[in-house]
C-alpha atoms as a PDB file:
ATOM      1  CA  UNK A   1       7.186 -19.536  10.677  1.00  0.00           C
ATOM      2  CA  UNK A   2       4.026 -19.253   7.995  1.00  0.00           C
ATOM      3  CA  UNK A   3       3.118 -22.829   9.295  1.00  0.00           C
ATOM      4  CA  UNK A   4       2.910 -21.791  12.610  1.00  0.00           C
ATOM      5  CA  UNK A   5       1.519 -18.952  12.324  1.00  0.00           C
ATOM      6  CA  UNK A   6      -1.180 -20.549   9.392  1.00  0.00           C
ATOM      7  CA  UNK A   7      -1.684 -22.819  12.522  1.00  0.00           C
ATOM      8  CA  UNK A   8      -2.466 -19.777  14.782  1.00  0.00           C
ATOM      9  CA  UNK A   9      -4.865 -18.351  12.383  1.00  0.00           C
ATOM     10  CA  UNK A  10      -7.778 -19.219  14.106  1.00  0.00           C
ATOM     11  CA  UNK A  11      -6.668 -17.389  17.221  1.00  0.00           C
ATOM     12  CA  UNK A  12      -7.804 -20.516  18.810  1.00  0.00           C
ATOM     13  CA  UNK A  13      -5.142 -22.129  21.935  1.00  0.00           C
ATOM     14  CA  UNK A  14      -2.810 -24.700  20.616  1.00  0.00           C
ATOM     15  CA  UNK A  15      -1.148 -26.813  23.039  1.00  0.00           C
ATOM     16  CA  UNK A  16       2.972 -27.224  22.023  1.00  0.00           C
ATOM     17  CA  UNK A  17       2.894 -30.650  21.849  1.00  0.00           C
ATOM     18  CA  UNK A  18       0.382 -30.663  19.184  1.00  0.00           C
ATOM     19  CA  UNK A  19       2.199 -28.249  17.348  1.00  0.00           C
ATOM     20  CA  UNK A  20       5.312 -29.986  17.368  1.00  0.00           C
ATOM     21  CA  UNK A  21       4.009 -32.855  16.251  1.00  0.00           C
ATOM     22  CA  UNK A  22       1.527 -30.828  13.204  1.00  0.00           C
ATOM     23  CA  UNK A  23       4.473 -28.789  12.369  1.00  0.00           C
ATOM     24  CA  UNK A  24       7.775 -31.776  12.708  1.00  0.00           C
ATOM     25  CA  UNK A  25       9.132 -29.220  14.910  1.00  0.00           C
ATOM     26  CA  UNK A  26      11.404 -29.698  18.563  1.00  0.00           C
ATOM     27  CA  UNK A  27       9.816 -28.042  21.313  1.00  0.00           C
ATOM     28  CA  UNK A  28      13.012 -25.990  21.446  1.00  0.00           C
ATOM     29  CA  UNK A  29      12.579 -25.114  17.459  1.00  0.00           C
ATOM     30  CA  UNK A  30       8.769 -24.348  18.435  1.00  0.00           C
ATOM     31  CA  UNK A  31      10.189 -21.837  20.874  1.00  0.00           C
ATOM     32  CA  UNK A  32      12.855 -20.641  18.466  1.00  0.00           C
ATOM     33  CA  UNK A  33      10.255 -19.476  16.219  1.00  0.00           C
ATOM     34  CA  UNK A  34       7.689 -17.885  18.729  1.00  0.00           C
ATOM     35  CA  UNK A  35      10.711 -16.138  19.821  1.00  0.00           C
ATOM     36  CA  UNK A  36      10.927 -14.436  16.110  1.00  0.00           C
ATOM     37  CA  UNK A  37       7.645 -14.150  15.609  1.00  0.00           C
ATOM     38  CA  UNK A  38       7.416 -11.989  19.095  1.00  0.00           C
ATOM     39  CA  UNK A  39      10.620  -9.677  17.970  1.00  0.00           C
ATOM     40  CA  UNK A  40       8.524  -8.904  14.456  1.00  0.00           C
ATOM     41  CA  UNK A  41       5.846  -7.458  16.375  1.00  0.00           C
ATOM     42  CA  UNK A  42       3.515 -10.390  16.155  1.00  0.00           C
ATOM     43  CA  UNK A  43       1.439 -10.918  19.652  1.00  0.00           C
ATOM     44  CA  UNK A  44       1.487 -14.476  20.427  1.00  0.00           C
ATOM     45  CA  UNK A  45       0.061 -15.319  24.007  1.00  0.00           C
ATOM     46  CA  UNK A  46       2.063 -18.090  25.411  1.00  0.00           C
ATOM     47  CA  UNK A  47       1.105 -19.856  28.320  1.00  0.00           C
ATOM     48  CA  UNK A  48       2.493 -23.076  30.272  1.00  0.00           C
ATOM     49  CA  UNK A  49       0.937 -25.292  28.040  1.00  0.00           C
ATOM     50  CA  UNK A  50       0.189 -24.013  24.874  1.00  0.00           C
ATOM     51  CA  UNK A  51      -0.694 -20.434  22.744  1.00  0.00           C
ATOM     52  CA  UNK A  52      -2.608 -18.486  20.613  1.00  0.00           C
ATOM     53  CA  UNK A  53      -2.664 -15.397  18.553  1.00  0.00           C
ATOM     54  CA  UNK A  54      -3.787 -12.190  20.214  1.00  0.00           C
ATOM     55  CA  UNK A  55      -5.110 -10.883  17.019  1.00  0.00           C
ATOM     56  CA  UNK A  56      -5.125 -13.572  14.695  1.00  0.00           C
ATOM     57  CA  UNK A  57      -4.770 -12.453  10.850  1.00  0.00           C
ATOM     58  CA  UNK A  58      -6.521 -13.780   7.567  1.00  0.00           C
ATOM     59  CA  UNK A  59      -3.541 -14.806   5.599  1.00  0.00           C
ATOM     60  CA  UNK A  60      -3.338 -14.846   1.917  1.00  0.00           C
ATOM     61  CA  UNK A  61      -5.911 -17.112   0.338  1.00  0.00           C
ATOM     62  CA  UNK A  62      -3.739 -18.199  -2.870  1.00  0.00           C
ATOM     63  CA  UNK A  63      -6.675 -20.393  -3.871  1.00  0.00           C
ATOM     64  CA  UNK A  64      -9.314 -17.581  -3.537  1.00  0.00           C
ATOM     65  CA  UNK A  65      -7.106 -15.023  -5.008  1.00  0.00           C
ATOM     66  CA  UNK A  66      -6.452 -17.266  -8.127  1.00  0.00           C
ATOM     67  CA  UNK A  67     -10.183 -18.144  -8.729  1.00  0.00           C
ATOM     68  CA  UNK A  68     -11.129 -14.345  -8.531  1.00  0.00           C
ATOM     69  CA  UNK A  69      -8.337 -13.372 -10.093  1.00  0.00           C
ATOM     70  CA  UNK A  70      -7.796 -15.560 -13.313  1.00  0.00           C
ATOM     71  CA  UNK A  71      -6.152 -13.407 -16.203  1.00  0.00           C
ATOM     72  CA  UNK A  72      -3.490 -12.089 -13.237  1.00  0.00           C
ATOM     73  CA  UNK A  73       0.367 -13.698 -12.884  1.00  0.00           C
ATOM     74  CA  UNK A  74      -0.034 -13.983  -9.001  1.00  0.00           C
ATOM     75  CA  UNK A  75       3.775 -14.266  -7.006  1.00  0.00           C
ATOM     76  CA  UNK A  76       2.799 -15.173  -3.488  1.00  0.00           C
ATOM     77  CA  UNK A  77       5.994 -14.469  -1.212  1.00  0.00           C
ATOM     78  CA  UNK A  78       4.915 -14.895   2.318  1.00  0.00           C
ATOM     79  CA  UNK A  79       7.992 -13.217   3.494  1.00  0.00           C
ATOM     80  CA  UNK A  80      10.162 -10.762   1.042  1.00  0.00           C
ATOM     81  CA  UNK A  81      12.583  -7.857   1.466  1.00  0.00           C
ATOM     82  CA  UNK A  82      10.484  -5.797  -1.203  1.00  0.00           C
ATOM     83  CA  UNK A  83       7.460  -6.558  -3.144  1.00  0.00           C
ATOM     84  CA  UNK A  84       8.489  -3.539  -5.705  1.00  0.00           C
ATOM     85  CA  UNK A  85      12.112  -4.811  -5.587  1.00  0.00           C
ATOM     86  CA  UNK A  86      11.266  -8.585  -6.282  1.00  0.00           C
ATOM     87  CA  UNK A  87       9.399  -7.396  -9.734  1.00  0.00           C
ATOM     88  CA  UNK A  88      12.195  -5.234  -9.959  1.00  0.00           C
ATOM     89  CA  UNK A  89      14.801  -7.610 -10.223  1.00  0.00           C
ATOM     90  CA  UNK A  90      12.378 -10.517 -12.251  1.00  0.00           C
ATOM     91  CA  UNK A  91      11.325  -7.911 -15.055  1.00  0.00           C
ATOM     92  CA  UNK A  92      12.449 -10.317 -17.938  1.00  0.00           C
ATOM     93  CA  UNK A  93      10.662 -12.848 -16.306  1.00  0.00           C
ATOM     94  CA  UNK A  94       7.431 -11.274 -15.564  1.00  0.00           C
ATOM     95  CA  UNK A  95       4.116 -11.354 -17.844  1.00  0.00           C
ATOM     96  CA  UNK A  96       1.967  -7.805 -18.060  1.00  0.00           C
ATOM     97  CA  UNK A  97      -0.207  -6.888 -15.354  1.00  0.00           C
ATOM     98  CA  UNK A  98       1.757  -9.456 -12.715  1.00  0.00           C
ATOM     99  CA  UNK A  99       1.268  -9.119  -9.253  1.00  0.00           C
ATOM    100  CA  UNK A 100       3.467  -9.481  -6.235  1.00  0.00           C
ATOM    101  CA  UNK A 101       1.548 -10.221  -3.046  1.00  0.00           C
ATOM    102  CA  UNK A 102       3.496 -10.347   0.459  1.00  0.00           C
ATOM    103  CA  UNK A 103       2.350 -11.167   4.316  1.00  0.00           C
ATOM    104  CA  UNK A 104       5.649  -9.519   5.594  1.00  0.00           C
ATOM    105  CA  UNK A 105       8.132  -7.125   3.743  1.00  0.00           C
ATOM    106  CA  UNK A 106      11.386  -6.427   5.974  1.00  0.00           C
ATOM    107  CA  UNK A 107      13.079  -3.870   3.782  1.00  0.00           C
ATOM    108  CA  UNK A 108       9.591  -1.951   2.540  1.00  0.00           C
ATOM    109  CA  UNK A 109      10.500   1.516   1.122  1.00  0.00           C
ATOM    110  CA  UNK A 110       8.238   4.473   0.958  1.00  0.00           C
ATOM    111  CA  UNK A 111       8.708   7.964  -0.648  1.00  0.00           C
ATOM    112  CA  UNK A 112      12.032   9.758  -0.794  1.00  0.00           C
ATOM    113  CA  UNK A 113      13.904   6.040   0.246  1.00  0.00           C
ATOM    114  CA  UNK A 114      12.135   5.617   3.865  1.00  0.00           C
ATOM    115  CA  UNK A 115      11.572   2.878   5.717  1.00  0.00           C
ATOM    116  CA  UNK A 116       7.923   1.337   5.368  1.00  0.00           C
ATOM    117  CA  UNK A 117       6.760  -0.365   8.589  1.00  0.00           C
ATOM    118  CA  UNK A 118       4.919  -3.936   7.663  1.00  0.00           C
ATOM    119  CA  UNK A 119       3.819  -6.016  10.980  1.00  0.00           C
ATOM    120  CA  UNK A 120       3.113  -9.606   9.507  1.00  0.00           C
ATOM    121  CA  UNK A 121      -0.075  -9.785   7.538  1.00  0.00           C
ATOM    122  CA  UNK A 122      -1.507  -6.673   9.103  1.00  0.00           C
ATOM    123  CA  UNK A 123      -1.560  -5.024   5.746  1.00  0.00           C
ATOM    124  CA  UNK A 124      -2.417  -4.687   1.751  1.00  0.00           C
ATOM    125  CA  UNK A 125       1.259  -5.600   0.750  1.00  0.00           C
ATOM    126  CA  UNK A 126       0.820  -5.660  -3.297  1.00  0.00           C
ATOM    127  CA  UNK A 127       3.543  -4.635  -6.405  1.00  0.00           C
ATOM    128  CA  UNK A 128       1.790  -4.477 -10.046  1.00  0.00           C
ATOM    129  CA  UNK A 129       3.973  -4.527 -12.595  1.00  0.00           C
ATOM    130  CA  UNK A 130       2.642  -2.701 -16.099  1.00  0.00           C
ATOM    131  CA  UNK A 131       4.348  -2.200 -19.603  1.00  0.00           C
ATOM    132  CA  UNK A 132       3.794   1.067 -20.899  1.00  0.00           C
ATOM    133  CA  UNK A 133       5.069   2.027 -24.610  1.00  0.00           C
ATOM    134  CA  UNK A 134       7.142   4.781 -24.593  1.00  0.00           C
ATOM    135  CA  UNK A 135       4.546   6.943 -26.081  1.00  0.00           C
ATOM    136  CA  UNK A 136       2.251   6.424 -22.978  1.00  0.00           C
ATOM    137  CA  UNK A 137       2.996  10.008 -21.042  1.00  0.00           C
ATOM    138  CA  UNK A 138       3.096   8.342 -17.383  1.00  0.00           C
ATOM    139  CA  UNK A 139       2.707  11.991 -15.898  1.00  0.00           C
ATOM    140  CA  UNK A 140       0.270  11.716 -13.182  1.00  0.00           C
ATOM    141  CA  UNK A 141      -0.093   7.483 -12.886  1.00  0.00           C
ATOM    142  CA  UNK A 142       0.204   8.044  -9.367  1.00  0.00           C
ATOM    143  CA  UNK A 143      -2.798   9.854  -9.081  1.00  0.00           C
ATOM    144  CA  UNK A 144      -4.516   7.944 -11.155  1.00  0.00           C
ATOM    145  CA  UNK A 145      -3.697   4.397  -8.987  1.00  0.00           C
ATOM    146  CA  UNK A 146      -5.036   6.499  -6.129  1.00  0.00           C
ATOM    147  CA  UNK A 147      -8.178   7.023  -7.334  1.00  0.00           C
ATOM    148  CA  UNK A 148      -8.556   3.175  -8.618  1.00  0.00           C
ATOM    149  CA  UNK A 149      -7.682   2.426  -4.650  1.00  0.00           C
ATOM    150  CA  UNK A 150     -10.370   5.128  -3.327  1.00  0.00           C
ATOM    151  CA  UNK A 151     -12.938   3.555  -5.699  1.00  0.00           C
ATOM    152  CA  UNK A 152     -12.427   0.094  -4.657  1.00  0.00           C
ATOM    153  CA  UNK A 153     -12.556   1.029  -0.830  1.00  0.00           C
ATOM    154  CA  UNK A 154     -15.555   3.024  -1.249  1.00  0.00           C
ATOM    155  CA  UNK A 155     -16.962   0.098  -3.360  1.00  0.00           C
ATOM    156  CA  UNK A 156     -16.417  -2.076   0.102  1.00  0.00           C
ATOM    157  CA  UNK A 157     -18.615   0.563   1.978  1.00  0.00           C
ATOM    158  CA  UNK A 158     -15.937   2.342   3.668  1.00  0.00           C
ATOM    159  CA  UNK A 159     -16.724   5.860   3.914  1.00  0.00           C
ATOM    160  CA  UNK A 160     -14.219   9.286   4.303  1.00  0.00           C
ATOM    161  CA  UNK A 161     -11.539   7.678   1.371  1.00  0.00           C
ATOM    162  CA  UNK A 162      -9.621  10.298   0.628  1.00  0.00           C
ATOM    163  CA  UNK A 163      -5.959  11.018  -1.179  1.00  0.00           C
ATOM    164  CA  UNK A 164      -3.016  13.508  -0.049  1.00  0.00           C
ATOM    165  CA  UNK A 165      -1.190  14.778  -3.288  1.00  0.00           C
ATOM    166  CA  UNK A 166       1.073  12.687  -4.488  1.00  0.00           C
ATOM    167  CA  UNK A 167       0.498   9.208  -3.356  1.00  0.00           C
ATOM    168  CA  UNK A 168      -1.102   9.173  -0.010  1.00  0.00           C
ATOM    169  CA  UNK A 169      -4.229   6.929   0.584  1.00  0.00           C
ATOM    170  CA  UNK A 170      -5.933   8.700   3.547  1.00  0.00           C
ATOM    171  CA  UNK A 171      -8.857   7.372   5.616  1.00  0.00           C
ATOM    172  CA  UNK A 172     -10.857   9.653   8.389  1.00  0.00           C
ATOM    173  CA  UNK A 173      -7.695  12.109   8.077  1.00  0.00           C
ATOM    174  CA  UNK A 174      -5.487   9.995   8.929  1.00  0.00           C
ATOM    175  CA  UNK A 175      -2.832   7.773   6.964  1.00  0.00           C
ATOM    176  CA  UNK A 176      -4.155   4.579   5.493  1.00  0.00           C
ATOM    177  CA  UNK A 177      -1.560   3.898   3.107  1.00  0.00           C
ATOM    178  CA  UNK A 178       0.833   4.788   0.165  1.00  0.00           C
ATOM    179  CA  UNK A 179       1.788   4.196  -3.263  1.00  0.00           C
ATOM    180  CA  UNK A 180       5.245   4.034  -4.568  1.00  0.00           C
ATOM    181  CA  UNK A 181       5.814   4.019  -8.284  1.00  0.00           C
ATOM    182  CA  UNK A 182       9.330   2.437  -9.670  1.00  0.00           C
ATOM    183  CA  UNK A 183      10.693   2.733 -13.814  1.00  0.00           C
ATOM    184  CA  UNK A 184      12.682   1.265 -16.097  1.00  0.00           C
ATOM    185  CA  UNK A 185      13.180   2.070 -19.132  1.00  0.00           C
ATOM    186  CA  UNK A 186      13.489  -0.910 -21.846  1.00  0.00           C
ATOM    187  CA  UNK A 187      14.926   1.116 -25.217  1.00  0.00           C
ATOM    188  CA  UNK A 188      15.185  -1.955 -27.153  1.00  0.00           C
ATOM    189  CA  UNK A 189      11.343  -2.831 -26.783  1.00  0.00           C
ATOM    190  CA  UNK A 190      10.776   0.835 -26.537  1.00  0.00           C
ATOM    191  CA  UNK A 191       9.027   0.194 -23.601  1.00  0.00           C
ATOM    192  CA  UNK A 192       8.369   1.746 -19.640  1.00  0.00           C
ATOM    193  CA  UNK A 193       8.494  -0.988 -17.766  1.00  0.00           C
ATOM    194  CA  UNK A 194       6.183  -0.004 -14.238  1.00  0.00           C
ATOM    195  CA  UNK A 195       5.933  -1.299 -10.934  1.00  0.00           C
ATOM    196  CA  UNK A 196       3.481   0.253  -8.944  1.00  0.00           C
ATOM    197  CA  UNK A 197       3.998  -0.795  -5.250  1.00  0.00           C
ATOM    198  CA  UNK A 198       0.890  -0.191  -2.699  1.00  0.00           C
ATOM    199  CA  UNK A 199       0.524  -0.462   0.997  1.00  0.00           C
ATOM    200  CA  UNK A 200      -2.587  -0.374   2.971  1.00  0.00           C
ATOM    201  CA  UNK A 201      -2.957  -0.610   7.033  1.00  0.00           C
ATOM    202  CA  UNK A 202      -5.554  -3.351   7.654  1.00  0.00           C
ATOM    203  CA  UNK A 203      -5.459  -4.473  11.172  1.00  0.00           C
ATOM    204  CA  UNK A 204      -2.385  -3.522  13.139  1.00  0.00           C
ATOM    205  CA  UNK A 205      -1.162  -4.504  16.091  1.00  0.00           C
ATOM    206  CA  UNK A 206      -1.631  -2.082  19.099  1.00  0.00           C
ATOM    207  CA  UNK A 207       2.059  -1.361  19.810  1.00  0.00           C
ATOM    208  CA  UNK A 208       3.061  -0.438  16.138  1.00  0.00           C
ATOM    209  CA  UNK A 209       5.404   2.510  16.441  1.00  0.00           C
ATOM    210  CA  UNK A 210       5.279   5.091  13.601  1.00  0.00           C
ATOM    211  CA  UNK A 211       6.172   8.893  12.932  1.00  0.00           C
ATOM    212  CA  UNK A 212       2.328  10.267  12.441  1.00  0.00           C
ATOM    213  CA  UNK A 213      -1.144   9.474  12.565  1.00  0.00           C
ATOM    214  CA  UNK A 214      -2.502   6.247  10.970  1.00  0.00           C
ATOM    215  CA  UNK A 215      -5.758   4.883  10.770  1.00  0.00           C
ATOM    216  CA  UNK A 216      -6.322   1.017   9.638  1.00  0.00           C
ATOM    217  CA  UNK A 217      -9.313  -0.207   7.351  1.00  0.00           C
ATOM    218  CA  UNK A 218     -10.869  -2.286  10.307  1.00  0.00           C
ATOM    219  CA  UNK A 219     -11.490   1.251  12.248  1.00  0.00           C
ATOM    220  CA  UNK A 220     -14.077   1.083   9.962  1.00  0.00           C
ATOM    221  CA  UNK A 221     -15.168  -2.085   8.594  1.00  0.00           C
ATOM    222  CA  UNK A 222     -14.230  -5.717   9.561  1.00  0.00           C
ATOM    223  CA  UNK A 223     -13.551  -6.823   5.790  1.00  0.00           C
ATOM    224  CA  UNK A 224     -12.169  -9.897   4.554  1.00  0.00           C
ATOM    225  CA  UNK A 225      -8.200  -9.224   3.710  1.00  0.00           C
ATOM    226  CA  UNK A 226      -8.487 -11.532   0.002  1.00  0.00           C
ATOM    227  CA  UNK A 227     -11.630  -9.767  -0.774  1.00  0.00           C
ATOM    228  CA  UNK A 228      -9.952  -6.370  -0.422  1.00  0.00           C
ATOM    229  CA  UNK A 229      -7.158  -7.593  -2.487  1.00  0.00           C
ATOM    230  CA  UNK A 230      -9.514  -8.734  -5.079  1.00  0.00           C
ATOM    231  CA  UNK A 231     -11.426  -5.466  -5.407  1.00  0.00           C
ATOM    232  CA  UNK A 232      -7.782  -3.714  -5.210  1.00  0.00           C
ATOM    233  CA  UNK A 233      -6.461  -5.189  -8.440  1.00  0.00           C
ATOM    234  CA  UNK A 234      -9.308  -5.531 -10.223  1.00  0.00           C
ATOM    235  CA  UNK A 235      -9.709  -1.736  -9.894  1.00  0.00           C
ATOM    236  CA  UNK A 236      -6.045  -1.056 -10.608  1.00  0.00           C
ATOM    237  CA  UNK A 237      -6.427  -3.238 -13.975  1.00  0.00           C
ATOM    238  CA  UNK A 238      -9.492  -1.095 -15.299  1.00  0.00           C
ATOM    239  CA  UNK A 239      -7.442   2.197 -14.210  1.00  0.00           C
ATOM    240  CA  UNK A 240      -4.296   1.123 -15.990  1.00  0.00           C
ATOM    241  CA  UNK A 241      -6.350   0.202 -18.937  1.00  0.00           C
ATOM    242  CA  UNK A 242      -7.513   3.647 -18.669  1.00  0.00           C
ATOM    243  CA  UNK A 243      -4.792   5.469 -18.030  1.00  0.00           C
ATOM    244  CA  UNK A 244      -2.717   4.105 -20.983  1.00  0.00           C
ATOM    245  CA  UNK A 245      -5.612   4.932 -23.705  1.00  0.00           C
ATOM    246  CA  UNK A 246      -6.023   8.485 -22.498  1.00  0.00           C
ATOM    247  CA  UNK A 247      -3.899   9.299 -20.097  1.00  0.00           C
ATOM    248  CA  UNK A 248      -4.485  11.452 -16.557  1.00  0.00           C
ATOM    249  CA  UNK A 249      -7.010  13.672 -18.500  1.00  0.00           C
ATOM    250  CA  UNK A 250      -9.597  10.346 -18.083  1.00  0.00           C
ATOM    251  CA  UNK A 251      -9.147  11.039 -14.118  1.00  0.00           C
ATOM    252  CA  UNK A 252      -8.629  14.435 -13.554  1.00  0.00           C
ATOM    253  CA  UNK A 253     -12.375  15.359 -12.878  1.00  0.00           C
ATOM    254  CA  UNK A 254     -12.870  12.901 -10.220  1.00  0.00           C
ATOM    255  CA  UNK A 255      -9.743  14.196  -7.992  1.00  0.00           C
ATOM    256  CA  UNK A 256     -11.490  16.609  -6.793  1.00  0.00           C
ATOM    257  CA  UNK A 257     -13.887  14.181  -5.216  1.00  0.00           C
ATOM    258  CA  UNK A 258     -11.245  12.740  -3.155  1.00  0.00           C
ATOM    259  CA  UNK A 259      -8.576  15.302  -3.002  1.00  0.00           C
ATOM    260  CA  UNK A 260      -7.851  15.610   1.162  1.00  0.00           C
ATOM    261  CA  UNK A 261      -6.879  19.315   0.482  1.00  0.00           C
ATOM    262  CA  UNK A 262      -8.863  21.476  -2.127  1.00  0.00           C
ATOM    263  CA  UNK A 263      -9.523  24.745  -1.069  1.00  0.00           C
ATOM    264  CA  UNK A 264      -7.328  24.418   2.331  1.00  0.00           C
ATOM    265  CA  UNK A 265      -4.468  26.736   3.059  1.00  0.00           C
ATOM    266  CA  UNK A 266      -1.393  24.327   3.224  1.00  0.00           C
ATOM    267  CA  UNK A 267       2.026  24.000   3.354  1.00  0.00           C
ATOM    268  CA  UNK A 268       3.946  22.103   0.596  1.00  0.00           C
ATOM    269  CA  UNK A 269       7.972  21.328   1.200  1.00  0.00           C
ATOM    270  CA  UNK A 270      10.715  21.122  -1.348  1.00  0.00           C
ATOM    271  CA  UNK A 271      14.029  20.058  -1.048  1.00  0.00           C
ATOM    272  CA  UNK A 272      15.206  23.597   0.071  1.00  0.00           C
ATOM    273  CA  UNK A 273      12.066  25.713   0.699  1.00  0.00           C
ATOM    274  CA  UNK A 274       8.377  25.752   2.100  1.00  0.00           C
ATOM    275  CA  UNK A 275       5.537  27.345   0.011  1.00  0.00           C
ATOM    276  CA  UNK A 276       2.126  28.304   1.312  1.00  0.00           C
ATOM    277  CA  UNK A 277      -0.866  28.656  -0.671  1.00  0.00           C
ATOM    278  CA  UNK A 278      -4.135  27.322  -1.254  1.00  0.00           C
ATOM    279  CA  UNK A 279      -4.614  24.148  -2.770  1.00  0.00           C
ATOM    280  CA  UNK A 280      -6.271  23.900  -6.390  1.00  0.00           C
ATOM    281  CA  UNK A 281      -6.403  20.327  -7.186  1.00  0.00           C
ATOM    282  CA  UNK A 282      -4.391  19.232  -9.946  1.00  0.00           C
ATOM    283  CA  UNK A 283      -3.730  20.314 -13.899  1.00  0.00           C
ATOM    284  CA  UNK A 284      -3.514  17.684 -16.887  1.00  0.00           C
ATOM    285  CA  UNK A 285      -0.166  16.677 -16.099  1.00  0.00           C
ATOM    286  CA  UNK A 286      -0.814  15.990 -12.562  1.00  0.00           C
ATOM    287  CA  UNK A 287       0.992  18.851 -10.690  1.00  0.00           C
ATOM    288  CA  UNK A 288      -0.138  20.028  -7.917  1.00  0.00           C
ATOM    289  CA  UNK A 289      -2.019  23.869  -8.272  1.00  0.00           C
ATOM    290  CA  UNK A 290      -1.153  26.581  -5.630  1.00  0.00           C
ATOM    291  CA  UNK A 291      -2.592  29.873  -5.604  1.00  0.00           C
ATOM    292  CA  UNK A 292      -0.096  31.906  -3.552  1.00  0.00           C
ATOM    293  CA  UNK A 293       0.136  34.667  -0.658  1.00  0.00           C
ATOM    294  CA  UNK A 294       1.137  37.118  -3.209  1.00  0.00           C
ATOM    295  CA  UNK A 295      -1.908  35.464  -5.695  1.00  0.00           C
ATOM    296  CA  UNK A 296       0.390  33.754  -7.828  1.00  0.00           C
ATOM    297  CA  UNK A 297      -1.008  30.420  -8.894  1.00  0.00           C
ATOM    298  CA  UNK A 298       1.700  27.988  -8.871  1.00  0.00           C
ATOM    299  CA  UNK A 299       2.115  24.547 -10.504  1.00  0.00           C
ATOM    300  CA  UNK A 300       4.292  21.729  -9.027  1.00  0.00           C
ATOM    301  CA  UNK A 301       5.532  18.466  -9.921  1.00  0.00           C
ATOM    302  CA  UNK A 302       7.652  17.568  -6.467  1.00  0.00           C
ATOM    303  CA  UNK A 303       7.107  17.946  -2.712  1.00  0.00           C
ATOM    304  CA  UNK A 304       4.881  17.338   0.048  1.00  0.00           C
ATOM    305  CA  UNK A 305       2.394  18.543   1.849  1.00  0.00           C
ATOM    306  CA  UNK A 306       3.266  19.261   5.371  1.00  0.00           C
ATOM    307  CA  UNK A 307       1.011  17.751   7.688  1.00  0.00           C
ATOM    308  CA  UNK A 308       1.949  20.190  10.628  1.00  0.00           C
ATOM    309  CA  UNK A 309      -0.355  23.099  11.990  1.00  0.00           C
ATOM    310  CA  UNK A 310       0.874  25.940   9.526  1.00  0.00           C
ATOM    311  CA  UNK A 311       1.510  29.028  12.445  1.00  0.00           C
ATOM    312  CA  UNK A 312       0.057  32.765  12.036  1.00  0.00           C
ATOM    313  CA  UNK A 313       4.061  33.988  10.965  1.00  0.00           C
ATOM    314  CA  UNK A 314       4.180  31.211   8.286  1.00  0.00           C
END
């Protein structure tokens, strides 16, 4: 299937027999794998005589990603169950700073174990994995990865970047993508052994189905997919860098810049109760700062923020 569709990339109309004969595929193989491609959500045109991608994606550029990318251990997987679950399962085999690239994840996970939806190379699909010592406190490295990812958009001109407490990449106030942050521990090294898994919406098909609003970086700006990748790690790398010499206290003052919620009356959910309050930013250990109804200011390390209209009897 990532021959054909590298074929298709152009969005240009092949005709089958050409592709049977580029590919050394049957005609009833080349329909086989349309087939697939059509039940992942990918729209392929086809017509008596031949096809073409609706919406034809930049793949992965392993050649421009190496040359920009030099001092990083790139692991191109065109098609994975996991990005964060492939470094996961490789640790011993991994240098520092690797990074996991995917066009198409089909077992993605997001916060709290759900499901994250991936149409093929219509997204940011990245795992960095990071060695920490042990003495490195890793309070907060979600926040800080957040930041890296709002200064590297901004960086490629796109404008209202901002992040939703904990992990939430937000564009235009809607969802552009998340960050999902995996740990081992390695006692014998005495070592924290990170992968720091990241999603971002690029160009998405129209009929994507997902459970709230979403925005895509090319409601904005028609950038190249690689180059976005590029500027992604290379900002992570500096933050991580950061982060591990001083910490969340190097990042704290610019959340404010970027925080979706400062000064707005919200709701946040825990596992068995709602809280409302007013949102504060963040302290040095990255918990999120409520002052309450009853002016209580309130620190937290878990929950979310609900997204839903918070009613007069709240």
């Amino acid at each position: 299937m990532i021959a054909l569709l590298s074929a298709l990339s152009d969005g240009k109309k092949h005709f089958y027999t050409d592709l049977c004969q580029e590919l050394s595929v049957t005609k009833q193989q080349l329909a086989e794998d349309l087939q697939q491609l059509d039940q992942q959500g990918i729209e392929i045109c086809c017509e008596a005589d031949g096809c073409y991608w609706l919406a034809a994606a930049e793949l992965l550029d392993r050649a421009f990603l190496t040359k920009n990318l030099p001092h990083q251990q790139l692991l191109i997987q065109p098609v994975i169950d996991s990005t964060n679950q492939y470094l996961l399962n490789n640790l011993s085999k991994l240098s520092n700073n690797s990074v996991c690239l995917a066009e198409y994840q089909f077992a993605g996970r997001g916060r709290r174990g759900r499901q994250w939806v991936s149409p093929f190379a219509g997204q940011v699909i990245m795992s960095y994995y990071r060695i920490f010592s042990t003495n490195c406190d890793i309070s907060g490295l979600s926040l800080a990865v957040g930041m890296a990812v709002a200064q590297a958009l901004t960086e490629l001109n796109l404008h209202s970047v901002q992040l939703k407490w904990p992990n939430d990449i937000w564009l235009n106030g809607k969802k552009l993508g998340g960050i999902l942050i995996e740990m081992k521990h390695n006692p014998h090294l005495a070592q924290n052994q990170v992968v720091i898994g990241l999603g971002l919406n690029v160009n998405l098909p129209k009929k994507i189905v997902v459970d709230q609003p979403i925005t895509m970086v090319s409601e904005q700006q028609n950038i190249n997919r690689n180059l976005l990748i590029v500027k992604l790690i290379q900002h992570l790398a500096q933050a991580l860098t950061l982060f591990e010499q001083q910490g969340l206290s190097a990042f704290i003052s610019q959340w404010r810049q970027y925080d979706a919620f400062y000064q707005k009356k919200v709701k946040l959910l825990l596992e068995n109760q709602s809280i409302i309050g007013i949102e504060q930013g963040i302290n040095a250990k990255g918990e999120l700062l409520l002052n309450t109804e009853d002016n209580q200011q309130l620190s937290f390390s878990i929950g979310e923020i609900s997204l839903r209209p918070i009613s007069d009897e709240s």
